[in-house]
Protein backbone atom coordinates (compact mmCIF):
# COMPACT_ATOMS: atom_id res chain seq x y z
CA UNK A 1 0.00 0.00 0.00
CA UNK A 2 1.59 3.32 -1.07
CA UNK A 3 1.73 6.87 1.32
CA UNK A 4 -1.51 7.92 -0.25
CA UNK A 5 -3.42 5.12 -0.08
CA UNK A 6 -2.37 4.66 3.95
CA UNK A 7 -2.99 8.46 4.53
CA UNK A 8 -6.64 8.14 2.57
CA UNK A 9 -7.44 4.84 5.39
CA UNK A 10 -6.28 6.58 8.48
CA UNK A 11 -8.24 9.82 7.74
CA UNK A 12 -11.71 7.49 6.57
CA UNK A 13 -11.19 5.20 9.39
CA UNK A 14 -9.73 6.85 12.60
CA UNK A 15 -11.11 10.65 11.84
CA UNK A 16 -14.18 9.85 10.11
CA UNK A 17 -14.81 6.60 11.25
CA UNK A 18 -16.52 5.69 7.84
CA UNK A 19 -18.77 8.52 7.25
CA UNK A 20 -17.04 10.04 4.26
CA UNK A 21 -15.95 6.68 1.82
CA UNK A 22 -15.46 9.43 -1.37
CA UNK A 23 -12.87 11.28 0.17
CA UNK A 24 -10.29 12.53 -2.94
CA UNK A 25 -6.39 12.95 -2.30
CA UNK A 26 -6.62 16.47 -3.11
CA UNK A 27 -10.15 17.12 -1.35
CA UNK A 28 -9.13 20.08 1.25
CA UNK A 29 -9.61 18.35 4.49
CA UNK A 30 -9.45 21.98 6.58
CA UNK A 31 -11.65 24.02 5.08
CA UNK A 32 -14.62 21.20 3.99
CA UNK A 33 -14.68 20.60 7.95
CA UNK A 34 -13.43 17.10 7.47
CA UNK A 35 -10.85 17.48 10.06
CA UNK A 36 -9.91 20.18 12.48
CA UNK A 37 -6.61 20.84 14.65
CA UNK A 38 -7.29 18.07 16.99
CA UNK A 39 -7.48 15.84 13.70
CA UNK A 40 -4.15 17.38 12.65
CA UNK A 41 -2.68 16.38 15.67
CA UNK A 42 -3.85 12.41 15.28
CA UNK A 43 -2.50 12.66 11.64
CA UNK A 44 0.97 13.55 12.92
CA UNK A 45 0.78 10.98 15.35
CA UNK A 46 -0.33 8.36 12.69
CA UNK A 47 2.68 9.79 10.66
CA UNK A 48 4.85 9.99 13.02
CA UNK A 49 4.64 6.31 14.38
CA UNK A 50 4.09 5.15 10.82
CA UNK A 51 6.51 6.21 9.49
CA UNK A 52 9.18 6.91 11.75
CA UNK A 53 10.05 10.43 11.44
CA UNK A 54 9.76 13.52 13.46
CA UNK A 55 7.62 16.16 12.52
CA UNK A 56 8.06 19.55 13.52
CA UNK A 57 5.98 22.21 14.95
CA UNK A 58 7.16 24.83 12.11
CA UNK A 59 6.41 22.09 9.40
CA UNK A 60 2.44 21.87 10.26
CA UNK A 61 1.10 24.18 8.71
CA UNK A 62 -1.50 24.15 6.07
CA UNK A 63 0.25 24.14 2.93
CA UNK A 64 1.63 20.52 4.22
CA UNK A 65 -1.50 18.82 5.90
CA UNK A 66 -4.73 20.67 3.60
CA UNK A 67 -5.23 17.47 1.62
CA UNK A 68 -3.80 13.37 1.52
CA UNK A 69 -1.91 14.61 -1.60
CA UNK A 70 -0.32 17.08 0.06
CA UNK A 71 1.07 15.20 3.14
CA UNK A 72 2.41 12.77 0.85
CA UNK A 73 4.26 15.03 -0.89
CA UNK A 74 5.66 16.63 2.53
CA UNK A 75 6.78 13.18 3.45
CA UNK A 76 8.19 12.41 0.41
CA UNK A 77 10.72 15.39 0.75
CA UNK A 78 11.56 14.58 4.10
């Protein structure tokens, strides 16, 4: 299973627990409501253990964590 594909499960499963099964990769997951900063903070968590990297405070911001595309692309330059 690829970055995207994990991302896409943890957000459906964890944060929406299965309300939202069209979710894109590039859907903004801020501003439709689908997650908020609490949700952020899970998703770093997830990413964090998952993955095995740190992620810093100055790196969340929303230009890195607005969409599953997005965060993939952040992890894949770090």
């Amino acid at each position: 299973m690829d970055r995207k594909t994990e991302l896409m499960e943890f957000v459906k499963e964890e944060l929406l627990h299965g309300r939202k099964s069209d979710l894109r990769d590039d859907e903004d997951l801020l501003s439709a409501g689908i997650i908020d900063s609490l949700g952020i903070l899970q998703l770093v968590g997830f990413v964090e253990k998952r993955y095995g990297v740190q992620v810093p405070d100055e790196d969340v911001v929303y230009e890195n964590f607005h969409s599953i595309r997005a965060l993939a692309d952040y992890l894949g330059r770090n």
